[in-house]
Each structure stands twice: as structure tokens, then as C-alpha cells.
Protein backbone atom coordinates (compact mmCIF):
# COMPACT_ATOMS: atom_id res chain seq x y z
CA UNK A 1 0.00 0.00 0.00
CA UNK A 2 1.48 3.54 -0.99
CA UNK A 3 2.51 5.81 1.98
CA UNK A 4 1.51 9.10 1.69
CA UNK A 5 4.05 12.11 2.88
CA UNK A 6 1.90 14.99 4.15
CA UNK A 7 3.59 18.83 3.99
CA UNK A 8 2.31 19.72 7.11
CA UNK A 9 3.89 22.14 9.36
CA UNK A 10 4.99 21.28 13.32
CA UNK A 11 2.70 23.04 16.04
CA UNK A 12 6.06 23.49 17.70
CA UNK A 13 9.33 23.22 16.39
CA UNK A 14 12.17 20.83 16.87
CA UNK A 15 13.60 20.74 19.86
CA UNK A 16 15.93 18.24 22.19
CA UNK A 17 13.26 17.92 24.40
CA UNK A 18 10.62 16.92 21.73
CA UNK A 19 13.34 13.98 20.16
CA UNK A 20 12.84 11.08 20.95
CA UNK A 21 15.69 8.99 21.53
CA UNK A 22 15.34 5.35 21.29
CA UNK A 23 18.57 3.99 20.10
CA UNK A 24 20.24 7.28 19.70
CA UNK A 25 20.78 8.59 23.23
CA UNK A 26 24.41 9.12 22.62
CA UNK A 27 23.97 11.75 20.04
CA UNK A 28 21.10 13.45 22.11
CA UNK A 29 22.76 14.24 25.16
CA UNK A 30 25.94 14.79 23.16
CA UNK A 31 23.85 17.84 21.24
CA UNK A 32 22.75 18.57 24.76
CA UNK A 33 25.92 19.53 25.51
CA UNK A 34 26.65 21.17 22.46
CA UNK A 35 23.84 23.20 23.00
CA UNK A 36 25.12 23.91 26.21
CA UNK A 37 23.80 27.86 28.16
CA UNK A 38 24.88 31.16 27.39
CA UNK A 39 27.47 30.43 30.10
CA UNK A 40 28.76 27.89 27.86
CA UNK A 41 29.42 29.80 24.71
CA UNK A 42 32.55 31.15 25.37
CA UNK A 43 34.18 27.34 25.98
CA UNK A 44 32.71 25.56 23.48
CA UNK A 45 34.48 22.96 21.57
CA UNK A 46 35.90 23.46 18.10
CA UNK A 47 35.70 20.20 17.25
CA UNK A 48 33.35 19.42 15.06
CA UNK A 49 30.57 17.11 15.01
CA UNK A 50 29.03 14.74 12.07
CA UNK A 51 25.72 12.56 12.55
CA UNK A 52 24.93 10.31 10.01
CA UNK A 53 22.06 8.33 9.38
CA UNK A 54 18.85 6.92 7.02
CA UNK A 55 15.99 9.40 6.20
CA UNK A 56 13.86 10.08 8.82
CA UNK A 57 16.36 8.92 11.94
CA UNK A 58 15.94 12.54 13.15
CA UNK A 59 19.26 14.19 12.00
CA UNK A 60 17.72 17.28 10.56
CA UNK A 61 15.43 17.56 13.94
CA UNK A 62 18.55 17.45 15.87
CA UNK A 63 20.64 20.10 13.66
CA UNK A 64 17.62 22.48 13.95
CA UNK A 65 16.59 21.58 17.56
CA UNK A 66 20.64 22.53 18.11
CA UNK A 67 20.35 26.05 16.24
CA UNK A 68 17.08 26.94 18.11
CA UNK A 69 18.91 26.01 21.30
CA UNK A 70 21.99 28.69 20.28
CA UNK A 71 19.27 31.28 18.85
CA UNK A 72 17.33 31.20 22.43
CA UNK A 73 21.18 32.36 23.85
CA UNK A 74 20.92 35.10 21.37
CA UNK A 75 23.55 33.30 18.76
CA UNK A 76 23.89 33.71 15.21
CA UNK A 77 24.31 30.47 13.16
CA UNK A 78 25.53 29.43 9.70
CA UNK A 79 23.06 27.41 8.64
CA UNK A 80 23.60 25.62 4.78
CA UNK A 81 20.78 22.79 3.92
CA UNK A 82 20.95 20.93 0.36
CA UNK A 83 18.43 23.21 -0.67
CA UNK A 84 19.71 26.78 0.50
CA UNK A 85 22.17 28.91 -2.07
CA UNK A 86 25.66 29.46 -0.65
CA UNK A 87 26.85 32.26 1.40
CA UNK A 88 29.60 33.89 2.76
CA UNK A 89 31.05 33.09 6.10
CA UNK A 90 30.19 35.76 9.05
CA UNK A 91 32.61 35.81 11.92
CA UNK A 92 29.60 37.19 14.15
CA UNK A 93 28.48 33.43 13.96
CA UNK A 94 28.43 30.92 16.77
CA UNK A 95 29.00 28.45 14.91
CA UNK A 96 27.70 26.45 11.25
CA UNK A 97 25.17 23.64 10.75
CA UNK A 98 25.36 21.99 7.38
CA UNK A 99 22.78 19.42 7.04
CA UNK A 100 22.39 17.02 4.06
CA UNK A 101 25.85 17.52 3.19
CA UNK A 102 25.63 13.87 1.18
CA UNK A 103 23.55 16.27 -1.62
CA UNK A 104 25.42 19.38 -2.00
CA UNK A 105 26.53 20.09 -4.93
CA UNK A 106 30.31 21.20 -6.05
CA UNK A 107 29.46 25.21 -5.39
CA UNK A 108 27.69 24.03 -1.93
CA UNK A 109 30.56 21.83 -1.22
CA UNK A 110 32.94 24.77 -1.88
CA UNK A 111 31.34 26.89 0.77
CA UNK A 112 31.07 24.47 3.28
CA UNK A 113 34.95 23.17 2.95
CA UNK A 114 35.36 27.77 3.80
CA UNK A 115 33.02 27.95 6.38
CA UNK A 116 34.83 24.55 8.01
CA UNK A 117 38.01 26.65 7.80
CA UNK A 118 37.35 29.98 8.59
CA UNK A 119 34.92 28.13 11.65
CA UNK A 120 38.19 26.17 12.60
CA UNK A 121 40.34 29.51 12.26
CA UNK A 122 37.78 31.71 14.68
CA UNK A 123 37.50 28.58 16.49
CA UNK A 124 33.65 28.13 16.40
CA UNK A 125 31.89 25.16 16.27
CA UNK A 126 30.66 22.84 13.38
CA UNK A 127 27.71 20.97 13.52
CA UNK A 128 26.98 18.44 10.46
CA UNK A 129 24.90 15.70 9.59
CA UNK A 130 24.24 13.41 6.35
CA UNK A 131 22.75 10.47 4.80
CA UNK A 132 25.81 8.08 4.69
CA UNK A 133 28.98 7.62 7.09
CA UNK A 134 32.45 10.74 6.17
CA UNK A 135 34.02 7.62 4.67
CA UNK A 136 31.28 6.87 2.30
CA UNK A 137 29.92 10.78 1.57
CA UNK A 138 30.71 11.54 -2.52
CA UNK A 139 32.29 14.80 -1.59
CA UNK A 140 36.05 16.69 -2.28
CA UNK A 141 38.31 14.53 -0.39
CA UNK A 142 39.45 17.96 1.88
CA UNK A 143 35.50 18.66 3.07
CA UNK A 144 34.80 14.75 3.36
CA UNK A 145 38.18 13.81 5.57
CA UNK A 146 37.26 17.28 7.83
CA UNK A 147 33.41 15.82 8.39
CA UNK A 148 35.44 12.89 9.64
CA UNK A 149 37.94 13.94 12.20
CA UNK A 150 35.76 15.01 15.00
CA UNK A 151 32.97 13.53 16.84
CA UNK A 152 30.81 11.19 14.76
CA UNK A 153 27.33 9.55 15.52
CA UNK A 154 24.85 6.84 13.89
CA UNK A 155 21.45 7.03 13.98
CA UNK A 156 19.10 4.40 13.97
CA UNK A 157 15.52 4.36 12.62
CA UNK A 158 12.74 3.83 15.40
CA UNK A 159 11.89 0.27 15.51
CA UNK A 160 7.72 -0.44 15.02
CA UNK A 161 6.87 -0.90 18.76
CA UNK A 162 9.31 2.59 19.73
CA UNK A 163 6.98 4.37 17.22
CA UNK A 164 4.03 3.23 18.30
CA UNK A 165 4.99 4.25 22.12
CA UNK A 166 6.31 7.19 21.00
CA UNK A 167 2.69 7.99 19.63
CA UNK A 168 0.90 6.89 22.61
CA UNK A 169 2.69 8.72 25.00
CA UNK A 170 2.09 12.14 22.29
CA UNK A 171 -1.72 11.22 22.35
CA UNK A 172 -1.71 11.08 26.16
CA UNK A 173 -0.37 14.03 26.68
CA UNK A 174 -2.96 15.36 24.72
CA UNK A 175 -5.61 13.42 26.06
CA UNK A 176 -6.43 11.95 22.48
CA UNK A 177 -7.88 8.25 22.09
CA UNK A 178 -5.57 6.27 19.64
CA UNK A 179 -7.18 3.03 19.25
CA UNK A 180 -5.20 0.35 17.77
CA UNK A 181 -7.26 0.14 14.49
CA UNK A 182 -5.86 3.85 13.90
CA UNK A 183 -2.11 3.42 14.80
CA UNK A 184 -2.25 0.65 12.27
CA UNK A 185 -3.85 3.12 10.08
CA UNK A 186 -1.10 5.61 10.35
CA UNK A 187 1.87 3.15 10.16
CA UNK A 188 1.05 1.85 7.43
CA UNK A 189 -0.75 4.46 5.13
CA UNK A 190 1.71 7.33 5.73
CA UNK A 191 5.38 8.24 6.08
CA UNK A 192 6.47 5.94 8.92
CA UNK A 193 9.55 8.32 9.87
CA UNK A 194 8.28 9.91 13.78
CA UNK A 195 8.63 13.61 12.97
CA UNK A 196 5.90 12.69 9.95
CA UNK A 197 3.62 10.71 12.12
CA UNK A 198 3.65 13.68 15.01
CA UNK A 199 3.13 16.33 12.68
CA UNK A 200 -0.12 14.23 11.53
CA UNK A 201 -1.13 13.48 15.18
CA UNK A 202 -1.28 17.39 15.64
CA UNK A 203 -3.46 17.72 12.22
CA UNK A 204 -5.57 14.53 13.04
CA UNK A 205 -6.14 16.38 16.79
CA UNK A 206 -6.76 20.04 15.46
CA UNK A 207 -8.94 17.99 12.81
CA UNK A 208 -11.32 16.44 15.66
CA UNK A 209 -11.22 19.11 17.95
CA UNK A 210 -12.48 21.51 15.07
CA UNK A 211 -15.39 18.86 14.15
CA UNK A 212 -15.85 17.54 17.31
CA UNK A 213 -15.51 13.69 16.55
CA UNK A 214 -13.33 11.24 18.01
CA UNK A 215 -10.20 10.49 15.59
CA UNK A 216 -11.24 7.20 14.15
CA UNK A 217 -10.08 5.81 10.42
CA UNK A 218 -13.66 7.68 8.82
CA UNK A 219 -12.43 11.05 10.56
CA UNK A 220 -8.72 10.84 8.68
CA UNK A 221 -10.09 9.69 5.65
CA UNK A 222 -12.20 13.01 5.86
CA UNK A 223 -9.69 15.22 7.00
CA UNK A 224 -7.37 14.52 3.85
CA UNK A 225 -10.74 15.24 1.34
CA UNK A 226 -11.21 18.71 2.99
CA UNK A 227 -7.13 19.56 3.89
């Protein structure tokens, strides 16, 4: 049966707080870290750091969850995504995310090889993630070997019964019914990756709250005719 991917926005955005860990606890509380206070700014490390992992594992959650957490300190950050155009580096910065690096392209690839070494040079932070592990990534040997010399992390997908407790617990906490008929539902009809299935657990819940109904399979089905 196809999934279905739904663009539909977060009611809050990603933080470490809202990730749930699972089988990636190391890289969690390693970005907690990272993130540190405003207390913490001043020492921290240079050394960079590269996650790596499958779609939907939660690297780009963690990489913005991580700028958010600077931003609230009143940092600026160099952010560069697969899809963003190139810019130049800032010194103002507290340090540079690059996320999807396993996609950027040779001009992309040129900027983030500067920002790595003006970062290193000003001695600010970088914070990286991408698809495949530094030794596999089909980039310029002199951006690919720097992604690799620091502090590296693998993420793991959620296994099915992780998901599906993840999912409870969010539907708890929100005092929303999930019957088991409907978690089937939503594991198997949409995107299975957890930052999908919570954005649609906030549409299905503003959904039923809007038409008063319980969320049951007939109340998705409906909510995707009139969405």
C-alpha cells in the first residue's frame, strides 16, 4: 500500500526535548551539551561534530533543535541545507550547521569546505549531519576527511513498537484516544519516519477538535478530502 508524505507544518518546532531517543541517546545528550547555556558559549568545543544516518532517523530535527537552542542564547548560526544557495562566512556566527551535506553540490561543497576553515580559524563550532557515514559521503576529499575527524554519531531508525509508544505517549499528553485500528492506520498508510507521524497526530487532533468527533479511520479519511 502507498505511503503518503503529508507537507504539514509542526505546532512546535524541533527541539531536544521533543526527540525522541530510542537507540540514539548518545547523540542526544551529546547535542545537549553542544547546546550547552549562554554560560557555555565562550568554551565551546571546536571540534566538530558529524551525525549520520537513514531518512527520517531525526538528523535534521537534531541540527535544527541545536540552532534553536543557540538562537534562544541570542547566537547567530551558519546554517547551509541541500536546498539553501551558498553564502559567505560571518565571523559574528556561533558556529555552522550543514545538514544534508551527502547532496550538495560542487558550489555548496565549496562553501562548506570555507566555512569549516574559517569556523576552525575563529575557532567556532561545526555541527553536520548526512545520509551516509564521512568515509562513504561523494564529496572533495578535503570537506569529506574534515566531516570525519571530529565527533561522529549513527542514527538508527525507530523500531515499530518505539513508534508506536512514541505515539501513545504524544496522544496522552494530549488526552487523544488512539485506538489500535488507527495506529495501524497511520503506520502503514503514511510516512512511517516519527517527525511525519507527530506532525499528523497534531493535524488529526486540530482535525477532531475543530469537528468535534473522536479520531477514528472515517475522521482521517475526511480530514485529507477537505485539507
Amino acid at each position: 500500500m502507498k505511503q503518503i508524505a503529508l507537507d504539514i507544518g509542526l505546532s512546535t518546532g524541533p527541539t531536544v526535548a521533543n526527540f525522541f531517543a530510542g537507540p540514539n541517546e548518545a547523540a542526544l545528550r551529546h547535542l545537549e551539551l553542544w547546546i550547552g547555556d549562554e554560560s557555555h558559549s565562550l568554551t565551546r568545543s571546536p571540534v566538530p561534530t558529524y551525525i549520520w544516518g537513514p531518512e527520517g532517523s531525526g538528523k535534521t530535527h537534531l541540527l535544527k533543535a541545536a540552532r534553536e537552542g543557540l538562537r534562544e542564547q541570542g547566537a547567530r548560526v551558519g546554517w547551509l541545507g541541500a536546498n539553501d544557495e551558498p553564502a559567505d562566512f560571518d565571523e559574528r556566527w556561533a558556529a555552522v550547521v550543514l545538514d544534508d551535506v551527502h547532496l550538495f553540490t560542487a558550489e555548496q561543497q565549496h562553501t562548506a569546505f570555507n566555512w569549516f576553515v574559517n569556523a576552525h580559524t575563529h575557532h567556532k563550532p561545526v555541527l553536520a549531519a548526512g545520509e551516509f557515514a564521512p568515509i562513504d559521503l561523494k564529496l572533495r576529499d578535503d570537506l569529506r576527511t574534515r566531516l570525519g575527524w571530529g565527533h561522529i554519531f549513527s542514527l538508527q531508525l525507530l523500531g515499530e513498537s518505539e513508534r508506536r509508544s512514541v505515539l501513545r505517549q504524544a496522544a496522552d499528553a494530549r488526552g487523544v484516544f488512539l485506538s489500535d485500528e488507527v495506529m495501524d492506520f497511520m503506520l502503514n498508510r503514511f510516512s512511517r519516519d516519527l517527525g511525519s507521524l507527530m506532525e499528523l497526530l497534531d493535524l488529526m487532533d486540530g482535525y477532531a477538535l475543530q469537528t468535534q468527533r473522536a479520531i477514528t479511520i472515517p475522521l482521517i479519511k475526511s480530514m485529507l478530502e477537505n485539507t
